[in-house]
PDB file of N, CA and C in Angstrom:
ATOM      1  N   UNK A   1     129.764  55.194  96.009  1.00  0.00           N
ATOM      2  CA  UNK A   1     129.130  56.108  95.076  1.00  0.00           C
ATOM      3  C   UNK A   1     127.960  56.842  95.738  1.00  0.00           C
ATOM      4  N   UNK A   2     127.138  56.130  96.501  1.00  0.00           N
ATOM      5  CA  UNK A   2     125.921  57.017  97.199  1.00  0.00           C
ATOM      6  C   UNK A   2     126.821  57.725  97.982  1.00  0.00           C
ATOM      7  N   UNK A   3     128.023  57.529  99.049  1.00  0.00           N
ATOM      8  CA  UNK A   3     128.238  58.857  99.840  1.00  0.00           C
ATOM      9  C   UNK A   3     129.027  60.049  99.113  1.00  0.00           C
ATOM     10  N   UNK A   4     129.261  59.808  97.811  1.00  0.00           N
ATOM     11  CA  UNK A   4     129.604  61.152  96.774  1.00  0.00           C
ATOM     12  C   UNK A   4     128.569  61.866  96.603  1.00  0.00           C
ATOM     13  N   UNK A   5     127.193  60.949  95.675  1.00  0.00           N
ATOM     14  CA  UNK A   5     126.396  61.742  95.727  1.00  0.00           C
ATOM     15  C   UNK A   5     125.778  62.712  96.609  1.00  0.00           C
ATOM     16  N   UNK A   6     125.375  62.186  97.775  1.00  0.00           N
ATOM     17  CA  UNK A   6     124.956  62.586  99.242  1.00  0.00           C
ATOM     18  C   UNK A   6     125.911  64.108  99.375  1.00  0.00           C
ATOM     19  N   UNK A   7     127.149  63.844  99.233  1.00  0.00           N
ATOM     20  CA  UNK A   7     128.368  64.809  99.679  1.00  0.00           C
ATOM     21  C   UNK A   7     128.221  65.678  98.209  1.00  0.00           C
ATOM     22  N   UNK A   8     127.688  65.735  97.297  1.00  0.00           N
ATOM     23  CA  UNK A   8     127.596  66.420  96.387  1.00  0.00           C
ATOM     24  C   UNK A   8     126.419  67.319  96.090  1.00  0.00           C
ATOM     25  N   UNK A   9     125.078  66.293  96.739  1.00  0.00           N
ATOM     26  CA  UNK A   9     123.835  67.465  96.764  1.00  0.00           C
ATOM     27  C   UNK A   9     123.829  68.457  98.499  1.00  0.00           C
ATOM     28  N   UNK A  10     124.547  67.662  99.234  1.00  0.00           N
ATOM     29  CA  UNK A  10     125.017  68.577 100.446  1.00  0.00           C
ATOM     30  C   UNK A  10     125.631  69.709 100.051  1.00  0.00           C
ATOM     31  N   UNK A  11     126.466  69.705  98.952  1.00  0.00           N
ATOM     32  CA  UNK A  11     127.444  70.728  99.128  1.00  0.00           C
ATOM     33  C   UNK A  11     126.728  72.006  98.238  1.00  0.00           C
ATOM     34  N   UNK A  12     125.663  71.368  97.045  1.00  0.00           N
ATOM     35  CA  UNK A  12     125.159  72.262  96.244  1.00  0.00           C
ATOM     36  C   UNK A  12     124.348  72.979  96.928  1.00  0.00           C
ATOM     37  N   UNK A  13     123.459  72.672  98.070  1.00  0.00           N
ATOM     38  CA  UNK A  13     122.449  72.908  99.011  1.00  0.00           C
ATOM     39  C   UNK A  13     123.359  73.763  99.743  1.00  0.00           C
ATOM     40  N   UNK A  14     124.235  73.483 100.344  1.00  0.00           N
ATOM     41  CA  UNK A  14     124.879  74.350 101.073  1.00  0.00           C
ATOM     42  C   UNK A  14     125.659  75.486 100.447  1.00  0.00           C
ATOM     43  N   UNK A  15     125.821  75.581  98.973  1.00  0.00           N
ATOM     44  CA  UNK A  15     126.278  76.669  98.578  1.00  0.00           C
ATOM     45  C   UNK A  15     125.532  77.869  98.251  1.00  0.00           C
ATOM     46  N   UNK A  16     124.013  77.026  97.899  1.00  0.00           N
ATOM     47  CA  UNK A  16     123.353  78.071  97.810  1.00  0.00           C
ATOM     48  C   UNK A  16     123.057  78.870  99.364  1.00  0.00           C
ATOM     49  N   UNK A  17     123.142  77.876 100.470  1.00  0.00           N
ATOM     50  CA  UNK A  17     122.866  78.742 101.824  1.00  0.00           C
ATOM     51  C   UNK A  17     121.728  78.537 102.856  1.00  0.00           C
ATOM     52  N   UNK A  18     121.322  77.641 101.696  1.00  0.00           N
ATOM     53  CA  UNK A  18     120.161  76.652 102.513  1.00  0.00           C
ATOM     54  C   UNK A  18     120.793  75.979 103.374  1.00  0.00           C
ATOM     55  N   UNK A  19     121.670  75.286 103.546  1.00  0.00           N
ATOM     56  CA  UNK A  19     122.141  74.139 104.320  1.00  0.00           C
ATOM     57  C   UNK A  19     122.061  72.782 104.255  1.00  0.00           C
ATOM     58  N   UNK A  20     123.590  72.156 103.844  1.00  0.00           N
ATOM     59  CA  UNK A  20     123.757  71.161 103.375  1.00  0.00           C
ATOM     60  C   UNK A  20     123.551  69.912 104.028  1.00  0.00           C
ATOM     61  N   UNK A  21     123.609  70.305 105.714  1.00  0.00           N
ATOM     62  CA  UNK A  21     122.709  69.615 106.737  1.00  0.00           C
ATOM     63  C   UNK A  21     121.703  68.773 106.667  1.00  0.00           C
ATOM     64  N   UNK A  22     120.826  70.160 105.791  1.00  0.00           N
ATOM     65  CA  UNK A  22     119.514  69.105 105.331  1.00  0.00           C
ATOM     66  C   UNK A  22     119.166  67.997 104.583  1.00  0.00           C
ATOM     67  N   UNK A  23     120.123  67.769 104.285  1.00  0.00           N
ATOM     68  CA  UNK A  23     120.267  66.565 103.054  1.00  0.00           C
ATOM     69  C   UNK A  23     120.894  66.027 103.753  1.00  0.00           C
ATOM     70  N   UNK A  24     122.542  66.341 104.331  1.00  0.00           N
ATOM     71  CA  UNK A  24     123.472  65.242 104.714  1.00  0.00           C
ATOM     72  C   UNK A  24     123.147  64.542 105.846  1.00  0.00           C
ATOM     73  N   UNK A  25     122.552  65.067 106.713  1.00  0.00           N
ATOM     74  CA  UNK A  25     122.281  64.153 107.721  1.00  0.00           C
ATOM     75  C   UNK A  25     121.212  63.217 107.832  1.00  0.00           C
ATOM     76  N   UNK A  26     120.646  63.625 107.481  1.00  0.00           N
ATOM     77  CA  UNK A  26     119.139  62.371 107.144  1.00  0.00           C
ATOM     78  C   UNK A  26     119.721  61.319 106.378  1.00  0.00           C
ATOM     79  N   UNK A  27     120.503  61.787 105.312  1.00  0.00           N
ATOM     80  CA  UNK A  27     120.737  60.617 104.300  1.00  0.00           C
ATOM     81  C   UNK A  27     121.604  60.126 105.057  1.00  0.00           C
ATOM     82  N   UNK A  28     122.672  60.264 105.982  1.00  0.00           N
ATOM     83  CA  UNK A  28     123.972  59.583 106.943  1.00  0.00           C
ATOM     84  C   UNK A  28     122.802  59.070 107.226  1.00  0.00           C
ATOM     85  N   UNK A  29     121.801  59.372 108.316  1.00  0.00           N
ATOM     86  CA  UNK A  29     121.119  58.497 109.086  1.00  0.00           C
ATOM     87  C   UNK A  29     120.355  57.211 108.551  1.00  0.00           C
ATOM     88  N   UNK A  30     119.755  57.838 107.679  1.00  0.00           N
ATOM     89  CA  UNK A  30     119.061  56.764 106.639  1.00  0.00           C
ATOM     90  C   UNK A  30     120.010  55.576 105.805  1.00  0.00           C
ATOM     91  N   UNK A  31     120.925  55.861 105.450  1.00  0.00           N
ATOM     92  CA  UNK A  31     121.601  54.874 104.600  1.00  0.00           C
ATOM     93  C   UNK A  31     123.035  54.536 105.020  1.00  0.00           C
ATOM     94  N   UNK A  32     123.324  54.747 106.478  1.00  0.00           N
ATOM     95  CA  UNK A  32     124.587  54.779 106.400  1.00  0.00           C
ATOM     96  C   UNK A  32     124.693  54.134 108.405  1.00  0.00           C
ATOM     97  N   UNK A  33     125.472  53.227 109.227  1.00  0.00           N
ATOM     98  CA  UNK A  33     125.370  52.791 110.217  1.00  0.00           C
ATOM     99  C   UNK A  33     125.695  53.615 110.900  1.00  0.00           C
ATOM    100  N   UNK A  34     125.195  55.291 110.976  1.00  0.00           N
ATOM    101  CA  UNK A  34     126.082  56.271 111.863  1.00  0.00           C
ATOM    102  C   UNK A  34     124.544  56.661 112.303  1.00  0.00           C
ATOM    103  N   UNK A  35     125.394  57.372 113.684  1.00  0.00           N
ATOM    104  CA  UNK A  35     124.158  57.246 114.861  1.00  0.00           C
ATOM    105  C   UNK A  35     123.848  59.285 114.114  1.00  0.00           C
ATOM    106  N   UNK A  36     122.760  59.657 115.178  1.00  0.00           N
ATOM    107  CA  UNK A  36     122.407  60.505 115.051  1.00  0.00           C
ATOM    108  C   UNK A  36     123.089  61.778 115.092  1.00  0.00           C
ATOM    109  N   UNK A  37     124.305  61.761 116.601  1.00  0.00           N
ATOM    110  CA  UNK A  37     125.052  62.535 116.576  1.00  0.00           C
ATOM    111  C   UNK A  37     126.277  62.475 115.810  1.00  0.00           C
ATOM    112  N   UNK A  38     126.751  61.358 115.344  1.00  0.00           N
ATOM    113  CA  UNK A  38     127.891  61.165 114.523  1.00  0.00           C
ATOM    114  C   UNK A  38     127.612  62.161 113.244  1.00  0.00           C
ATOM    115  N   UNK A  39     126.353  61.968 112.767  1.00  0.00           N
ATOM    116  CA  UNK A  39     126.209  62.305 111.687  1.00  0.00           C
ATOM    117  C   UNK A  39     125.924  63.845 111.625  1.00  0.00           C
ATOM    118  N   UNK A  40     125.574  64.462 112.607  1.00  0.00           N
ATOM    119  CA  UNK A  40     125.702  65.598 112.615  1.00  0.00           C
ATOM    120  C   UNK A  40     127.163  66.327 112.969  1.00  0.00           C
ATOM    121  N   UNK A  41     128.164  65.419 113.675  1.00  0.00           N
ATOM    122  CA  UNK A  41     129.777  65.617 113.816  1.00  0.00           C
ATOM    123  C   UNK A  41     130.099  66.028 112.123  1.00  0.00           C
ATOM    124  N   UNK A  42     129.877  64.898 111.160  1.00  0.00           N
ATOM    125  CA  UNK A  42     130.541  64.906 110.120  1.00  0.00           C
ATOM    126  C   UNK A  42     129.971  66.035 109.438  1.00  0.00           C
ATOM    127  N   UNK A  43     128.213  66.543 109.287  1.00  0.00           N
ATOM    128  CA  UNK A  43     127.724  67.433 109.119  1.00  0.00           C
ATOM    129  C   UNK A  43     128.575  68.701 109.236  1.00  0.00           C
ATOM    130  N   UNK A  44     129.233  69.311 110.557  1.00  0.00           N
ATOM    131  CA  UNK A  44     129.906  69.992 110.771  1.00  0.00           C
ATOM    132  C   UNK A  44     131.441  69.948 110.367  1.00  0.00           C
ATOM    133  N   UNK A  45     131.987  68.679 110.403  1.00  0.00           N
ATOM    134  CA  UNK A  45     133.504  68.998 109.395  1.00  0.00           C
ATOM    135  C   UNK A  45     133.307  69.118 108.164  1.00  0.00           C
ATOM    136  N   UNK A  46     132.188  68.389 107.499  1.00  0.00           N
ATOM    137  CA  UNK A  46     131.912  68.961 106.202  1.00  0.00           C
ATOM    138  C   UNK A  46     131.585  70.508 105.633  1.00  0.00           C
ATOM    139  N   UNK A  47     130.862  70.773 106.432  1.00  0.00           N
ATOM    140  CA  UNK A  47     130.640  72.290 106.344  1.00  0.00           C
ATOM    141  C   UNK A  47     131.422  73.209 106.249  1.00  0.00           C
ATOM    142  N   UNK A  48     132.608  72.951 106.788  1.00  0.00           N
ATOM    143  CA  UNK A  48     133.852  73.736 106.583  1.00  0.00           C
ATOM    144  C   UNK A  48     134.434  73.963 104.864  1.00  0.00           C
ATOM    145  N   UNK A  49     134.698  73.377 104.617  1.00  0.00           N
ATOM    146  CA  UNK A  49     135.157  73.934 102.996  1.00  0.00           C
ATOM    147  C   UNK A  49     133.906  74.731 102.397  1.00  0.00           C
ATOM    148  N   UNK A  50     132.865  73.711 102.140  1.00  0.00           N
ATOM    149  CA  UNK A  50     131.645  74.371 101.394  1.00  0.00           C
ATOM    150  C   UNK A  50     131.367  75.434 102.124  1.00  0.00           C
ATOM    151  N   UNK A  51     131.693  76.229 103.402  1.00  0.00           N
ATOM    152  CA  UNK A  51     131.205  77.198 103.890  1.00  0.00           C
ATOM    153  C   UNK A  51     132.117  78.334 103.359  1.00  0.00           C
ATOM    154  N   UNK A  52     133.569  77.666 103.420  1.00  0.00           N
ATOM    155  CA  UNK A  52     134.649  78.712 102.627  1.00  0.00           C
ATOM    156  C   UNK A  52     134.828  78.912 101.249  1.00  0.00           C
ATOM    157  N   UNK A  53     134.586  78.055 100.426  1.00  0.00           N
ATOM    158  CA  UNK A  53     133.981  78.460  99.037  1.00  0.00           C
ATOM    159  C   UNK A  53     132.739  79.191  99.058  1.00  0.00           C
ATOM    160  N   UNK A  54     131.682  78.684  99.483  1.00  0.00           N
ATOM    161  CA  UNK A  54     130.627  79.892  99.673  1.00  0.00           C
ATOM    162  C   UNK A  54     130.616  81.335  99.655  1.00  0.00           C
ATOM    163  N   UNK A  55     131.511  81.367 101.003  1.00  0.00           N
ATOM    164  CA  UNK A  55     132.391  82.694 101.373  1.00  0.00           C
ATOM    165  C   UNK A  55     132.880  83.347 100.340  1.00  0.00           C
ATOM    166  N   UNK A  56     133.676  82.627  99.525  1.00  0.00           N
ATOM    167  CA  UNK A  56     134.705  83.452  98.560  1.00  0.00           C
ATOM    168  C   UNK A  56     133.767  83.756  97.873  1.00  0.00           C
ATOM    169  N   UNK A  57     132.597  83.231  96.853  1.00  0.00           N
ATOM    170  CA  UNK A  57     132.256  83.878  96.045  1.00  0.00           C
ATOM    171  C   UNK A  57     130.987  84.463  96.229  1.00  0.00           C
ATOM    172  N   UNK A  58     130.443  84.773  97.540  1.00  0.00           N
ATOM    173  CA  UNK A  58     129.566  85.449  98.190  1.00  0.00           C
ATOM    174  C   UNK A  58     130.046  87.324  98.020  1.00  0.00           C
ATOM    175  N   UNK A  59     131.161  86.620  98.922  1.00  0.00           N
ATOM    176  CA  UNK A  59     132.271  88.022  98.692  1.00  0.00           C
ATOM    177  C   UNK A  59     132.907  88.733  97.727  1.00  0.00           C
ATOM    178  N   UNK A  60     133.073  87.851  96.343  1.00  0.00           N
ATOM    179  CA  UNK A  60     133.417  88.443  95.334  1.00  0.00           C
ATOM    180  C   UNK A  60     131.871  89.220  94.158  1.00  0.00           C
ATOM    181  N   UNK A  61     130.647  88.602  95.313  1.00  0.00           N
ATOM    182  CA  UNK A  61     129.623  89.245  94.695  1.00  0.00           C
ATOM    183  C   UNK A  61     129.256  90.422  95.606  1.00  0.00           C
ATOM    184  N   UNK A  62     129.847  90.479  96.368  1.00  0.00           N
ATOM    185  CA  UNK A  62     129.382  91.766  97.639  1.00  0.00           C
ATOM    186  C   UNK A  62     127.831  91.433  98.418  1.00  0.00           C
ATOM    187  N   UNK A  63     127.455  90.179  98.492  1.00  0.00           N
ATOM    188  CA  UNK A  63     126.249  89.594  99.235  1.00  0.00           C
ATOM    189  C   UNK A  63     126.597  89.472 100.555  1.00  0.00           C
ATOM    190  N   UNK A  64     127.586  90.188 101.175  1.00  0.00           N
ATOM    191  CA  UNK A  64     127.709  89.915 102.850  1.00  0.00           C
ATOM    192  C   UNK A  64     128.229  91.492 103.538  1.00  0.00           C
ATOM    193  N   UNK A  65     127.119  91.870 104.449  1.00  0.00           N
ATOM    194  CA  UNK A  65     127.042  92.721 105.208  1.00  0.00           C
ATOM    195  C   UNK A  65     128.118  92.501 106.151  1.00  0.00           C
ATOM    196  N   UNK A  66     129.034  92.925 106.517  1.00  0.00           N
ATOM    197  CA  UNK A  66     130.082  93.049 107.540  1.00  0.00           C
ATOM    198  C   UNK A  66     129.823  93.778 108.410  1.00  0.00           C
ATOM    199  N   UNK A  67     128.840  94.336 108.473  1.00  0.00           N
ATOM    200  CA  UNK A  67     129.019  95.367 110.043  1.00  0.00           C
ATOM    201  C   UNK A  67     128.266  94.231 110.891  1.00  0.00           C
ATOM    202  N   UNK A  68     127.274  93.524 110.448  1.00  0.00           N
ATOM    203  CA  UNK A  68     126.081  92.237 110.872  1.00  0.00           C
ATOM    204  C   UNK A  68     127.301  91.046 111.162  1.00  0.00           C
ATOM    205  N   UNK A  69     128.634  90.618 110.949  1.00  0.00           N
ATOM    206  CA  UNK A  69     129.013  89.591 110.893  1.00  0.00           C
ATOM    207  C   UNK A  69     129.558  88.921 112.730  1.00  0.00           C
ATOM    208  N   UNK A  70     129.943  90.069 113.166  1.00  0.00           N
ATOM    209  CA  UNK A  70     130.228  89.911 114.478  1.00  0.00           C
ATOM    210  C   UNK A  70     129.386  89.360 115.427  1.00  0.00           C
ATOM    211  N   UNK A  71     128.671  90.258 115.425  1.00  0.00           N
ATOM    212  CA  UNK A  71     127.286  89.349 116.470  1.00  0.00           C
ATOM    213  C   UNK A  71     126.620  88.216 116.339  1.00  0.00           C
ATOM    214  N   UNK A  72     126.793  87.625 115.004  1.00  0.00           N
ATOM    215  CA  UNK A  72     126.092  86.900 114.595  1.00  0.00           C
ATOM    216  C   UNK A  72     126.793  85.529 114.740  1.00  0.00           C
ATOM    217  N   UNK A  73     128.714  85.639 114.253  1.00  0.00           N
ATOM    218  CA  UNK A  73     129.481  84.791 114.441  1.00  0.00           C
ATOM    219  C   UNK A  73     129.669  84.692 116.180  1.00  0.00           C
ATOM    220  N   UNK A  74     129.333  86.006 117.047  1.00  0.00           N
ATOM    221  CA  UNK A  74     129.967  85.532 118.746  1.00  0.00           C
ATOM    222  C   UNK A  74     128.638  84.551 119.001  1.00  0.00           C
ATOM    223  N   UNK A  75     126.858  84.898 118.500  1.00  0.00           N
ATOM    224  CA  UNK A  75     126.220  84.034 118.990  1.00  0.00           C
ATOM    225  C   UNK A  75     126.165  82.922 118.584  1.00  0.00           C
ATOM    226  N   UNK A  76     126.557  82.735 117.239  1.00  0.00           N
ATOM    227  CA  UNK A  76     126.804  81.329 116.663  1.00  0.00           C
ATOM    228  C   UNK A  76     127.515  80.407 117.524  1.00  0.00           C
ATOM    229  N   UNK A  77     128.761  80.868 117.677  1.00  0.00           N
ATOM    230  CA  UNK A  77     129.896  80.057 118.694  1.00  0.00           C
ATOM    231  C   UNK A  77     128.974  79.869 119.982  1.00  0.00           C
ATOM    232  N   UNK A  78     128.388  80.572 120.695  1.00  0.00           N
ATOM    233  CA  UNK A  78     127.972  80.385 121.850  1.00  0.00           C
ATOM    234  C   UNK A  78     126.928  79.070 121.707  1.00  0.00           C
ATOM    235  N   UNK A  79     125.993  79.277 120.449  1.00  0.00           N
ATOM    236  CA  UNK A  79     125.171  78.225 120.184  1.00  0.00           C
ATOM    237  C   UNK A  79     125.865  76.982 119.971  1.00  0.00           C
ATOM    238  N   UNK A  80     126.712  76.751 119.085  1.00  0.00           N
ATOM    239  CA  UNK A  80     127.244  75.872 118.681  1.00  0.00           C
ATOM    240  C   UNK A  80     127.758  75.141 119.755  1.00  0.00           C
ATOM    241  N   UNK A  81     128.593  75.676 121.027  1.00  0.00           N
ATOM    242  CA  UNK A  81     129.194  75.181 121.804  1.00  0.00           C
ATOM    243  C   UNK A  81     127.924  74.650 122.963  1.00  0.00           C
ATOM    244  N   UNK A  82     126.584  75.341 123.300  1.00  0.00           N
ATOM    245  CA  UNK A  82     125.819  74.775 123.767  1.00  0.00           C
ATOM    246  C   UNK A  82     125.158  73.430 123.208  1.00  0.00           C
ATOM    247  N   UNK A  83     124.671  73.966 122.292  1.00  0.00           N
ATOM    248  CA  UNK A  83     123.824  72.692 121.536  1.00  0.00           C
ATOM    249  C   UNK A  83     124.637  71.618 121.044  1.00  0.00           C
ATOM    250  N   UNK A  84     126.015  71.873 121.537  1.00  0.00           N
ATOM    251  CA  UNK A  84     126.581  70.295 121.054  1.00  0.00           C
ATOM    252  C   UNK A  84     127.241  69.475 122.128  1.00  0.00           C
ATOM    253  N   UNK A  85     127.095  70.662 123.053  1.00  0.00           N
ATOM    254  CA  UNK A  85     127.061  69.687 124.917  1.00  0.00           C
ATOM    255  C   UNK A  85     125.745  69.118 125.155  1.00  0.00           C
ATOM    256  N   UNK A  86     124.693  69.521 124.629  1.00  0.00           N
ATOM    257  CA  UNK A  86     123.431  68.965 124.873  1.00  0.00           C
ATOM    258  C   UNK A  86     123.048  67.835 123.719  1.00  0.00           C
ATOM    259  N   UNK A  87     123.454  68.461 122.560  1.00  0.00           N
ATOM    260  CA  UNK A  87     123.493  67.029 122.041  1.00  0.00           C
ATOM    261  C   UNK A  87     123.881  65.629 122.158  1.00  0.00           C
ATOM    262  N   UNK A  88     125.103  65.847 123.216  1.00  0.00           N
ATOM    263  CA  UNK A  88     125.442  64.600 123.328  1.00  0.00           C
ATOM    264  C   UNK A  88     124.772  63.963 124.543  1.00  0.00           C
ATOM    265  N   UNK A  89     124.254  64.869 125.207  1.00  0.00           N
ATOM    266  CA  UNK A  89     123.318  64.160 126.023  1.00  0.00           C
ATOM    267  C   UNK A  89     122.182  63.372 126.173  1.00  0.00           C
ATOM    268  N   UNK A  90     121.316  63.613 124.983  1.00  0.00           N
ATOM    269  CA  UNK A  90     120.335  63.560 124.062  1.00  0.00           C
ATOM    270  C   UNK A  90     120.220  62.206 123.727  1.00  0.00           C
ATOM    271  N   UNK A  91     119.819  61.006 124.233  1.00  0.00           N
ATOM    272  CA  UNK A  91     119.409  60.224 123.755  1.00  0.00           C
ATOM    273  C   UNK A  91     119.402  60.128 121.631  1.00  0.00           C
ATOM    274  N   UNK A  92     120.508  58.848 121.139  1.00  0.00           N
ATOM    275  CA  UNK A  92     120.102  59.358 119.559  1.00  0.00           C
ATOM    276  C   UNK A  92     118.792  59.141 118.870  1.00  0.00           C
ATOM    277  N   UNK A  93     117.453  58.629 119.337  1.00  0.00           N
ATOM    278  CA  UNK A  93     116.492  58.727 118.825  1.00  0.00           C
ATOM    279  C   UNK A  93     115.681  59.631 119.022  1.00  0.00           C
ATOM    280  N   UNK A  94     115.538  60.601 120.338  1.00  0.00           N
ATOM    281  CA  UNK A  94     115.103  61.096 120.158  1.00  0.00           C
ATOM    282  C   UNK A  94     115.505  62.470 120.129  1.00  0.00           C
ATOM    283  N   UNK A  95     116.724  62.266 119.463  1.00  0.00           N
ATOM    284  CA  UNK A  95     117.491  63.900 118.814  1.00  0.00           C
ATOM    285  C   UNK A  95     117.409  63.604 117.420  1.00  0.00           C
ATOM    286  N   UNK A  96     116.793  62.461 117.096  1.00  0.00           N
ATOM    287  CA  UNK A  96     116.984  61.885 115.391  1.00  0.00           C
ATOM    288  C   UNK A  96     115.243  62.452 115.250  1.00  0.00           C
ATOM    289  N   UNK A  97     114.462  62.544 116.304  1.00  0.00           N
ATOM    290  CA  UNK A  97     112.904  62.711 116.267  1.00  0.00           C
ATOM    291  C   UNK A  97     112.893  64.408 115.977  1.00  0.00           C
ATOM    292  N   UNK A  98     113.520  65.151 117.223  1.00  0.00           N
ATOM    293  CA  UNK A  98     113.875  66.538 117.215  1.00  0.00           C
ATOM    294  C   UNK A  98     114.394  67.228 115.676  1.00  0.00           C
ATOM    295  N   UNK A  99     115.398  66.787 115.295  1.00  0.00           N
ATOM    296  CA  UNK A  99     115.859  66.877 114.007  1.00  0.00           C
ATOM    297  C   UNK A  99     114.822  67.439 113.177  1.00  0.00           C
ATOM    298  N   UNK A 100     113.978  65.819 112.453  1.00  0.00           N
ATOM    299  CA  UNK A 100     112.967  65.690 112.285  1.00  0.00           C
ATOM    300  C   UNK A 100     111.763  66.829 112.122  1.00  0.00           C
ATOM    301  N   UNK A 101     111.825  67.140 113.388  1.00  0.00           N
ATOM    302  CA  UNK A 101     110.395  68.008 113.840  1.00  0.00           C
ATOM    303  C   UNK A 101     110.906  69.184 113.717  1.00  0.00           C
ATOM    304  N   UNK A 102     112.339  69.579 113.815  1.00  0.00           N
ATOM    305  CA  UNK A 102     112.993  70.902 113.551  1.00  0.00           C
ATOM    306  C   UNK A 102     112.958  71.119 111.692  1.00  0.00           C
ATOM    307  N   UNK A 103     113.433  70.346 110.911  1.00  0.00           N
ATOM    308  CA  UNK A 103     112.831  70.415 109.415  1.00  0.00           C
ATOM    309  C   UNK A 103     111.802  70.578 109.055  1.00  0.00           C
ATOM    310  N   UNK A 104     111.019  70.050 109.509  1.00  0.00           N
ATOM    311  CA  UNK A 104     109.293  69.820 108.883  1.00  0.00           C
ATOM    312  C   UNK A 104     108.713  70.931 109.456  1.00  0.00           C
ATOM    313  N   UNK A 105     108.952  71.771 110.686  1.00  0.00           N
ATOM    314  CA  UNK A 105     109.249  73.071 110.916  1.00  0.00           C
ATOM    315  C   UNK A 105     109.114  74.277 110.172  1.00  0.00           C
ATOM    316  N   UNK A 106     110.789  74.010 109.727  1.00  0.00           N
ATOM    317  CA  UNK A 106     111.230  75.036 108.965  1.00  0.00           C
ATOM    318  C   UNK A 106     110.668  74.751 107.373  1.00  0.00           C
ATOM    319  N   UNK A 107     110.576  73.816 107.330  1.00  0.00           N
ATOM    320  CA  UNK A 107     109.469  73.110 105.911  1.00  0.00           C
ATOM    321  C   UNK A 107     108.294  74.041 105.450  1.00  0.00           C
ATOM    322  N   UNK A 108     107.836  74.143 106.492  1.00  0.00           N
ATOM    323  CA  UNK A 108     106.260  74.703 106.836  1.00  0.00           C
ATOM    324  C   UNK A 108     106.158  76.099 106.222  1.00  0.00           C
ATOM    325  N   UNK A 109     107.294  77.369 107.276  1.00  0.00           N
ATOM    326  CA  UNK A 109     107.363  78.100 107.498  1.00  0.00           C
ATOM    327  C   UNK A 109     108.136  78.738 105.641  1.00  0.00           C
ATOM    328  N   UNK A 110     108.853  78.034 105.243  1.00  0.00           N
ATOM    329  CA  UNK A 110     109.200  78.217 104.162  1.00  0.00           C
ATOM    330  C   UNK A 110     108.594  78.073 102.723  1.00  0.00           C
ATOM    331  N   UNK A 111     107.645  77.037 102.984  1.00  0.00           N
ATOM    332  CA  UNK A 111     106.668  76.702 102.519  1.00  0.00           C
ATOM    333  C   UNK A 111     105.434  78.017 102.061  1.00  0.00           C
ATOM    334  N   UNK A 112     104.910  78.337 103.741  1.00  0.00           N
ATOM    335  CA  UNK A 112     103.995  79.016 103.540  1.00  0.00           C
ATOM    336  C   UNK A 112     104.537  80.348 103.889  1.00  0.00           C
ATOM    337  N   UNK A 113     105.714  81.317 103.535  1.00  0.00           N
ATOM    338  CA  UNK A 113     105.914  81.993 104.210  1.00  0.00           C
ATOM    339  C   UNK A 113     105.851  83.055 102.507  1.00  0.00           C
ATOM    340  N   UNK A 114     105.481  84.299 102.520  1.00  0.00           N
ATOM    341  CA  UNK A 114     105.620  84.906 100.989  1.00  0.00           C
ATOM    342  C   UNK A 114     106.610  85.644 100.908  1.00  0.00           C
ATOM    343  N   UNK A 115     107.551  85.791  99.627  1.00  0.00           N
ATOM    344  CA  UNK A 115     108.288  86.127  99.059  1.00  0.00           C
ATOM    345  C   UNK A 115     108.287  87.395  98.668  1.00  0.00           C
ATOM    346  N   UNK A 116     109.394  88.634  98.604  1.00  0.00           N
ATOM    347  CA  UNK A 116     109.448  89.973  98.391  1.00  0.00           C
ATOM    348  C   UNK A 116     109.653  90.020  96.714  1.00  0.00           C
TER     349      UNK A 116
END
């Protein structure tokens, strides 16, 4: 029952576009015997549906710029494929620390950042 819930406020988080990341992986890490990178593996197969429902009704609201989608998807892939050769290199505590310091981060910045 906790990994429904977990998989259920992931997915709401991630529909809105925030990223369901932020929830799912801390809570894998926190409550669950999966290492740091595992949990960011599952992070990423999860993301797949909730990213394609997203999609659909993003698109049926006209909230996605298509001329912006290209560049954004070739640097994604490029990132993705870096940062997950380096992830596995990464010692899991202190990519579980990085994590961490990458949220509380973006915490900050979102936090104190003002609104249009």
């Amino acid at each position: 029952m906790l990994y429904f819930i977990i998989g259920l406020l992931s997915g709401i988080i991630s529909g809105m576009g925030i990223g369901g990341g932020t929830i799912l992986i801390p809570a894998l890490v926190l409550f669950s015997p999966l290492s740091q990178q595992q949990s960011q593996g599952i992070n990423l197969v999860v993301f797949i549906p909730a990213a394609i429902s997203a999609l659909i009704i993003h698109h049926k609201n006209k909230n996605i710029e298509y001329k912006m989608t290209l560049p954004i998807i070739l640097a994604g892939v490029i990132g993705a494929i870096g940062g997950s050769l380096l992830a596995v290199y990464i010692p899991p505590d202190f990519l579980k620390k990085l994590f961490g310091i990458f949220l509380f981060i973006v915490g900050l910045i979102e936090f104190f950042s003002k609104t249009k």
